[in-house]
C-alpha atoms as a PDB file:
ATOM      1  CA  UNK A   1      54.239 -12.446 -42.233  1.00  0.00           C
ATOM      2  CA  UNK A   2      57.277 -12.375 -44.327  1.00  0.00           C
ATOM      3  CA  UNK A   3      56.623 -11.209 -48.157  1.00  0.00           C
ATOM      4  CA  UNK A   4      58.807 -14.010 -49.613  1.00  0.00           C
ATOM      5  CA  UNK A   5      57.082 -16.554 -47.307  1.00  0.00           C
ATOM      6  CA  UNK A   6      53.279 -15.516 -49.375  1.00  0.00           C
ATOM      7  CA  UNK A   7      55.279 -15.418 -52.359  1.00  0.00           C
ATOM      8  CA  UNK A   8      56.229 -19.051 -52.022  1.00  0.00           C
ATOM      9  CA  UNK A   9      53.142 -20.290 -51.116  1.00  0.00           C
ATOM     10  CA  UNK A  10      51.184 -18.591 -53.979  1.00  0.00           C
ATOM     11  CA  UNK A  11      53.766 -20.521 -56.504  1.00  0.00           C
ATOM     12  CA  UNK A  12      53.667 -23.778 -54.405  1.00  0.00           C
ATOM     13  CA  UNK A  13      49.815 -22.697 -54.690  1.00  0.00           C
ATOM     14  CA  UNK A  14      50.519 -22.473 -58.675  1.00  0.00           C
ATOM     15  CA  UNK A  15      52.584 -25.679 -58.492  1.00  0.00           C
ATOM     16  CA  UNK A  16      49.516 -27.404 -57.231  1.00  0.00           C
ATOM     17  CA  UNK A  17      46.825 -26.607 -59.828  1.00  0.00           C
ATOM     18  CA  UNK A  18      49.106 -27.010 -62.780  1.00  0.00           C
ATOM     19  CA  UNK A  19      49.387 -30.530 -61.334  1.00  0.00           C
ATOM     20  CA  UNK A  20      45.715 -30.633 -61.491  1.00  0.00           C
ATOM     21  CA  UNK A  21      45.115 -29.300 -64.770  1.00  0.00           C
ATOM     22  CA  UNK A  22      47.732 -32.136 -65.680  1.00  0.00           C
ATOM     23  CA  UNK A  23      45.896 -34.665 -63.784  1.00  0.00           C
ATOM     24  CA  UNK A  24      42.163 -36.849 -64.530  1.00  0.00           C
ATOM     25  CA  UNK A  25      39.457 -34.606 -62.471  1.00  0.00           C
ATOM     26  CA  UNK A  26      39.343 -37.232 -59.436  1.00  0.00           C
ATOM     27  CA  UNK A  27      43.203 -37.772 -59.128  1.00  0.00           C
ATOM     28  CA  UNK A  28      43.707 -34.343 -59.356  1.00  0.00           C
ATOM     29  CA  UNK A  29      41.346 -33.380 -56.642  1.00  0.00           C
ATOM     30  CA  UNK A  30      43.107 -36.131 -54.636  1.00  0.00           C
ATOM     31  CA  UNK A  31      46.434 -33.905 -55.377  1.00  0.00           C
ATOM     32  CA  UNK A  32      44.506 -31.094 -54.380  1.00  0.00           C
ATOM     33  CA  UNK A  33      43.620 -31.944 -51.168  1.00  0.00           C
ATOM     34  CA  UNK A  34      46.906 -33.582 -50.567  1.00  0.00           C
ATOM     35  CA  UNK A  35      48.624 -30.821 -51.454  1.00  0.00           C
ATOM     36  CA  UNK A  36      46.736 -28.166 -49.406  1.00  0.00           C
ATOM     37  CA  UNK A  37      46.512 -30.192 -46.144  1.00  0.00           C
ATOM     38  CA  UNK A  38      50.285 -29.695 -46.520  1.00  0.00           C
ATOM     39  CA  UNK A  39      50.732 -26.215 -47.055  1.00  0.00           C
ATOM     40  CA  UNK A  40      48.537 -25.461 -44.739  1.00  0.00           C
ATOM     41  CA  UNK A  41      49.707 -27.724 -41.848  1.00  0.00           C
ATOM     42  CA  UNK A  42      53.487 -26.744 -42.120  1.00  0.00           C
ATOM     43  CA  UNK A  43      54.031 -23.568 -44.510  1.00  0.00           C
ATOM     44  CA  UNK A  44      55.180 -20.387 -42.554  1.00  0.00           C
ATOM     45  CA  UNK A  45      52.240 -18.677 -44.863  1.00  0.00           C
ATOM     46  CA  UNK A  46      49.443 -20.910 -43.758  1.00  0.00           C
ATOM     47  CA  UNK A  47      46.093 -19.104 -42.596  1.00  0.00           C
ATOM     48  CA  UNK A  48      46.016 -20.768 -39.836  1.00  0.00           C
ATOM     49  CA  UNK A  49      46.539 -19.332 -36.366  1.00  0.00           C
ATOM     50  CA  UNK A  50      49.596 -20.946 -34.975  1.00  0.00           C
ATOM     51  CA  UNK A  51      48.052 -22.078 -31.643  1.00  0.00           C
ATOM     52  CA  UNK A  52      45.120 -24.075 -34.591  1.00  0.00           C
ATOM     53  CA  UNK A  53      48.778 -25.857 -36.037  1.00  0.00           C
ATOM     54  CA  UNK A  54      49.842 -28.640 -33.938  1.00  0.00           C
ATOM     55  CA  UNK A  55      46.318 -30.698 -33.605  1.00  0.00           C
ATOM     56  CA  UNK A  56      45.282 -30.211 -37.498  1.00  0.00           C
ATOM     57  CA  UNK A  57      44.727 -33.291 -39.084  1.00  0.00           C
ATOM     58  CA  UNK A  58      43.055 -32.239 -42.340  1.00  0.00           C
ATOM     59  CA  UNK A  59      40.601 -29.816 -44.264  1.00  0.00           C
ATOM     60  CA  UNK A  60      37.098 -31.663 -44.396  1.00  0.00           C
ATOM     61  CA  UNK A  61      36.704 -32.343 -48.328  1.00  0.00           C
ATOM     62  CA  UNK A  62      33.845 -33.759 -49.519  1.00  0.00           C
ATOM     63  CA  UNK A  63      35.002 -37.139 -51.729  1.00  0.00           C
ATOM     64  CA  UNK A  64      35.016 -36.281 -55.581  1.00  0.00           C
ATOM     65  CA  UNK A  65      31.930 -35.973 -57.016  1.00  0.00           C
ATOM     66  CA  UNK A  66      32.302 -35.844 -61.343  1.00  0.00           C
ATOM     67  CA  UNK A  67      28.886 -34.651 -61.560  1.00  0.00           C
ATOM     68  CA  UNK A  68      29.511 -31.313 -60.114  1.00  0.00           C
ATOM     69  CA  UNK A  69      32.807 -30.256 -62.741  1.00  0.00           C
ATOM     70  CA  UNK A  70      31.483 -27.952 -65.383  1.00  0.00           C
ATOM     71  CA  UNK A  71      33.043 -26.887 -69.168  1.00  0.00           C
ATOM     72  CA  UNK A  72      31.141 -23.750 -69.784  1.00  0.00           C
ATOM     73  CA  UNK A  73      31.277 -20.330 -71.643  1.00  0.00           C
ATOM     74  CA  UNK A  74      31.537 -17.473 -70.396  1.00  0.00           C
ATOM     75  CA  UNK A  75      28.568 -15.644 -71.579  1.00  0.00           C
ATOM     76  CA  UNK A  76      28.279 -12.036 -72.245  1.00  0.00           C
ATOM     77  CA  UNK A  77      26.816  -9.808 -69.091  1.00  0.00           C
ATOM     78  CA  UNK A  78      26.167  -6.219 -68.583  1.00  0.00           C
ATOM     79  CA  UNK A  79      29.108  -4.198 -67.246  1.00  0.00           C
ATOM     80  CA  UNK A  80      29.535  -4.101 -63.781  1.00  0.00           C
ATOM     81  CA  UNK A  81      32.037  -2.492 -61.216  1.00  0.00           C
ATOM     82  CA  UNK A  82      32.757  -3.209 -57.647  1.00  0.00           C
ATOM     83  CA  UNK A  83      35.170  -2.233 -54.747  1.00  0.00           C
ATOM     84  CA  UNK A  84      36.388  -4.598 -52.288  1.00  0.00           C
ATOM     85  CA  UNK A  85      38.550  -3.629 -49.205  1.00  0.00           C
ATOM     86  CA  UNK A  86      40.986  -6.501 -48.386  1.00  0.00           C
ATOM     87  CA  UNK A  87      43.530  -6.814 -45.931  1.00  0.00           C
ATOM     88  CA  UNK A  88      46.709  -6.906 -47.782  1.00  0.00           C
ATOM     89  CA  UNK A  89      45.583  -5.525 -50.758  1.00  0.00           C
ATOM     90  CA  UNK A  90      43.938  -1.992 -49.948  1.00  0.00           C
ATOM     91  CA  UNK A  91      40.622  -1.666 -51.862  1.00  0.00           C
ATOM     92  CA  UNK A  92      40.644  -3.765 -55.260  1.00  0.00           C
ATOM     93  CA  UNK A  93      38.207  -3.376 -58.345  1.00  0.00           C
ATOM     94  CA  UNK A  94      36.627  -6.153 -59.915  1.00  0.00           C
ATOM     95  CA  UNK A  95      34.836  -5.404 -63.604  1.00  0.00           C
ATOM     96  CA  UNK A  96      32.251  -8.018 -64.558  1.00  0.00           C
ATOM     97  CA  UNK A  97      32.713  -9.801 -67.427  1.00  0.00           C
ATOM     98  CA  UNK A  98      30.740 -12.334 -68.433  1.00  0.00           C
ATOM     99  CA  UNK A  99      28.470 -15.057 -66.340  1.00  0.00           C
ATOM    100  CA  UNK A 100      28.460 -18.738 -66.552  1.00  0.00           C
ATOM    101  CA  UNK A 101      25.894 -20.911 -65.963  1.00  0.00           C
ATOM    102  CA  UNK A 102      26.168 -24.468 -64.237  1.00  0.00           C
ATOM    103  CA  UNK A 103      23.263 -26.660 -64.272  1.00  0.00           C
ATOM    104  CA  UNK A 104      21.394 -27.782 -61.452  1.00  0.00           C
ATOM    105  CA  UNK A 105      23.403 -24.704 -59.169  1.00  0.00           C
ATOM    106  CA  UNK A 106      22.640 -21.279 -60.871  1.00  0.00           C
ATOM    107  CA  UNK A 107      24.323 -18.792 -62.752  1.00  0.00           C
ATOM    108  CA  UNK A 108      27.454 -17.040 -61.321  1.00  0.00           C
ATOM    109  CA  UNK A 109      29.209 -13.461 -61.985  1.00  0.00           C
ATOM    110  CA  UNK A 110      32.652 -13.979 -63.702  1.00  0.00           C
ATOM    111  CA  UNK A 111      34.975 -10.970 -62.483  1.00  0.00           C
ATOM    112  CA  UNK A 112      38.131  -9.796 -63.420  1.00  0.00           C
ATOM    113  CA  UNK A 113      40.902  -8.084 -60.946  1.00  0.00           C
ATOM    114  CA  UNK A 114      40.989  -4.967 -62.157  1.00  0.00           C
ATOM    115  CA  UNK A 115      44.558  -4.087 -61.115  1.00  0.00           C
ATOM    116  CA  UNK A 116      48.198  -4.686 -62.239  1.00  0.00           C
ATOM    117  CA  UNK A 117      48.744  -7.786 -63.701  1.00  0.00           C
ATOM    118  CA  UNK A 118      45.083  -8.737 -63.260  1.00  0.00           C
ATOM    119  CA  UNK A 119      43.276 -12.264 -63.329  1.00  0.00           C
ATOM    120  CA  UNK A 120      39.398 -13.912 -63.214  1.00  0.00           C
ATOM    121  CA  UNK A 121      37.794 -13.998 -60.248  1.00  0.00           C
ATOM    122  CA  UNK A 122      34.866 -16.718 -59.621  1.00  0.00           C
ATOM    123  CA  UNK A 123      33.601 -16.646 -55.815  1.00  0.00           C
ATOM    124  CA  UNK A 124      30.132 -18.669 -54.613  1.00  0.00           C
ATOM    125  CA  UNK A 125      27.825 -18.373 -51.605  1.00  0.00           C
ATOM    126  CA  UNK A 126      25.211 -21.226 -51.140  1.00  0.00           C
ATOM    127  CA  UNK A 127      23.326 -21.959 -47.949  1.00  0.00           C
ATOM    128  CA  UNK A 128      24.908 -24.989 -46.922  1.00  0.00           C
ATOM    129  CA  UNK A 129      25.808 -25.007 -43.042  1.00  0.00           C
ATOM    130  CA  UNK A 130      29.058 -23.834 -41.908  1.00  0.00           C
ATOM    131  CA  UNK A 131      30.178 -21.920 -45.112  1.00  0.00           C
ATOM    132  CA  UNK A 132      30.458 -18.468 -43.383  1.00  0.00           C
ATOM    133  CA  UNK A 133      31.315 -15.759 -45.932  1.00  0.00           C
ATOM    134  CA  UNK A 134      31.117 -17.752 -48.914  1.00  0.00           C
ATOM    135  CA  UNK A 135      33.947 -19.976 -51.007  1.00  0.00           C
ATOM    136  CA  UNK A 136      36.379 -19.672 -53.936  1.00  0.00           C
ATOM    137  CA  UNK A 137      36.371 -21.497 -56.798  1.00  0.00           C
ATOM    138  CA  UNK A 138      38.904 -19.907 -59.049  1.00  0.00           C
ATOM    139  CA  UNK A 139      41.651 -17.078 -58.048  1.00  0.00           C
ATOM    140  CA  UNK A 140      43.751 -17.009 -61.380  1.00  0.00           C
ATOM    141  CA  UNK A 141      46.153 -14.370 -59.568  1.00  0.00           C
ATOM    142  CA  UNK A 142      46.894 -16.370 -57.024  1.00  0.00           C
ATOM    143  CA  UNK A 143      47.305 -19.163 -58.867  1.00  0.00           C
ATOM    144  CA  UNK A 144      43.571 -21.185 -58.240  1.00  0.00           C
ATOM    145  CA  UNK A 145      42.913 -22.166 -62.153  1.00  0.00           C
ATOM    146  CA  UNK A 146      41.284 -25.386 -63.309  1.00  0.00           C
ATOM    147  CA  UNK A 147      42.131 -24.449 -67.034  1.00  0.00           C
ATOM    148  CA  UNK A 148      39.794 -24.026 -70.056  1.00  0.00           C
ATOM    149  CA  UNK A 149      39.634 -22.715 -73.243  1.00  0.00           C
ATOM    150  CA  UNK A 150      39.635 -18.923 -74.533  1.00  0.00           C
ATOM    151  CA  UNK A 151      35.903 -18.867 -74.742  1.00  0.00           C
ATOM    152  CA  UNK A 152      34.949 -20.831 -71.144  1.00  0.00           C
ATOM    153  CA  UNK A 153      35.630 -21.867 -67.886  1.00  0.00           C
ATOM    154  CA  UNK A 154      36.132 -25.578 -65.956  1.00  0.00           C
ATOM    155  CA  UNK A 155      34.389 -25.098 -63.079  1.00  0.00           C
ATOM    156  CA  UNK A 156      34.848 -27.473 -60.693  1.00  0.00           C
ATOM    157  CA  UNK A 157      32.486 -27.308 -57.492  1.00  0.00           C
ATOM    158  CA  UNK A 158      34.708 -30.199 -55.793  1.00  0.00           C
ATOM    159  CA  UNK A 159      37.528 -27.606 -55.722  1.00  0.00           C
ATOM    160  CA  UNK A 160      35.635 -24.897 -53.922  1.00  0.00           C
ATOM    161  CA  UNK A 161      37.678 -23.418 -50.893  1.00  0.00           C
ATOM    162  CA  UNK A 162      37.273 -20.642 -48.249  1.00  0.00           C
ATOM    163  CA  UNK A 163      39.269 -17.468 -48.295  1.00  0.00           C
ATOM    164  CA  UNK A 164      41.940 -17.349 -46.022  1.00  0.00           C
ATOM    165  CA  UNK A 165      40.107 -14.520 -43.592  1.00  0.00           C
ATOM    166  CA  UNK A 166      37.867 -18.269 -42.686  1.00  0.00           C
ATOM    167  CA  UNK A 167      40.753 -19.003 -40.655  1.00  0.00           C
ATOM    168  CA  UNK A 168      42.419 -15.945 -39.398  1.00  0.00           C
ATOM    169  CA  UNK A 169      40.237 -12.853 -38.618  1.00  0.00           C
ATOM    170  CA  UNK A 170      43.332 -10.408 -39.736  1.00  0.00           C
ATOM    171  CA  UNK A 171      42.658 -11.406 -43.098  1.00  0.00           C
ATOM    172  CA  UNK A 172      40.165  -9.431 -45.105  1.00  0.00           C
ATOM    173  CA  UNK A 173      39.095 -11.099 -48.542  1.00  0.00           C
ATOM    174  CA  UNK A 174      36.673 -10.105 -51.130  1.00  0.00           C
ATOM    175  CA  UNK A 175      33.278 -11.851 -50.569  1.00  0.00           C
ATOM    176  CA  UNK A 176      30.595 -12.908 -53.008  1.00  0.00           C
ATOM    177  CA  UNK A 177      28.433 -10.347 -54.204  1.00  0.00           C
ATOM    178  CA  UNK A 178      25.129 -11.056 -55.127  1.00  0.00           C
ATOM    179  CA  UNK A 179      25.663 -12.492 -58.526  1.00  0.00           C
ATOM    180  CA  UNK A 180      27.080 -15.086 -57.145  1.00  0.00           C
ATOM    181  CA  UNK A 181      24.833 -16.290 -54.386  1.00  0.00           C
ATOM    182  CA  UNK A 182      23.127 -19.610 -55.345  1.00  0.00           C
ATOM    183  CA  UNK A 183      19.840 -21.059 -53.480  1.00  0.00           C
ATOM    184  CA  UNK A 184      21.228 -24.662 -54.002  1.00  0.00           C
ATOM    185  CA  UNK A 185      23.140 -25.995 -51.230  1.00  0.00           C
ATOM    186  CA  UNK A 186      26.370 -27.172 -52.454  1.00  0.00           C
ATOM    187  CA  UNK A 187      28.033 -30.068 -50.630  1.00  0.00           C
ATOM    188  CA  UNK A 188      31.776 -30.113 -52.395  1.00  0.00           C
ATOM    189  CA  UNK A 189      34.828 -29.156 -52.023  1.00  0.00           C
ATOM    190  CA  UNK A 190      35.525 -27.869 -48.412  1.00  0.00           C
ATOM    191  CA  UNK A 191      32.599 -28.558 -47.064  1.00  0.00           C
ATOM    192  CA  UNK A 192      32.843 -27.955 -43.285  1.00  0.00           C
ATOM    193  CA  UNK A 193      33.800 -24.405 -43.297  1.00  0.00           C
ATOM    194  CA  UNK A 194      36.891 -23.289 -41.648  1.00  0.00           C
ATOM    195  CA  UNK A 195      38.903 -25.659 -39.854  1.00  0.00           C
ATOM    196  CA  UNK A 196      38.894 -25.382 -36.084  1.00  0.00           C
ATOM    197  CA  UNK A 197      40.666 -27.204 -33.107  1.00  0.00           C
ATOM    198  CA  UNK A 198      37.537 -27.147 -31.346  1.00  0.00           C
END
């Protein structure tokens, strides 16, 4: 994959969620899916396999629920350290720092990329069907950031995504530890798992 090629999609990938941030919750999700059914359908970055291209009509969203977006602190947490071995990346550190808590769901690890440049990390695994490794919910260095204040977090469930090794197995992306595996099944966002031709 060319370099430039990931480059542009992680600031089309910026693009998109500083559209949302500008956006009401529900038309912004509608942006949001809009947006990424394009990228992924026709950007030379896309995770998906090319032979997966030419029948994909869509990720399967759930429709906005406003229920499941969160304004919450981040709340203090012990220190924590962990090692993840990606694809692209080599091994990357992530340093705990904080937790939030969303009613109704459970409380999640907040992480932050320890490496050059840096950025908050909020991943989620519930038990719904078909959610393999676990979702995304915000990825601040590559752009996935639903905004908030210096003291919290939005968290937005509708917005939850999986990580690109869903859809193509040379991909390697960090999954969710245990602090951030909920018992709650969590029927937003992509909710189908990876999208398949089959």
């Amino acid at each position: 994959m060319n370099r430039l090629d990931v480059l542009d999609w992680r600031r089309r990938v910026g693009a998109l969620y500083a559209a949302v941030r500008a956006s009401t919750p529900a038309d912004g999700h509608a942006l949001w899916v809009a947006g990424r059914d394009e990228l992924f359908a026709g950007h030379p970055a896309s995770p998906l396999l090319p032979a997966d291209r030419a029948s994909f009509t869509g990720l399967p969203v759930a429709p906005y629920d406003p229920a499941l977006r969160f304004e919450v602190p981040v709340e203090p947490a012990e220190p924590l350290t962990r090692e993840a071995v990606t694809g692209t990346d080599g091994t990357v550190t992530f340093e705990r720092v904080g937790t939030v808590a969303l009613p109704g769901v459970g409380t999640l690890d907040v992480w932050w990329l320890d490496q050059y440049g840096g950025g908050l990390f909020l991943p989620l695994k519930d038990p719904g069907p078909g959610y393999g490794g676990g979702r995304y919910l915000l990825d601040t260095v590559k752009g996935a950031d639903l905004g908030g204040t210096a003291a919290g977090l939005v968290v937005d469930l509708n917005f939850a995504y999986p990580p690109s090794c869903a859809y193509d197995p040379e991909w390697a992306c960090p999954l969710p530890p245990p602090g951030n595996v909920v018992d709650v099944p969590v029927h937003a966002g992509e909710v189908a798992g990876p999208w398949s031709a089959g």
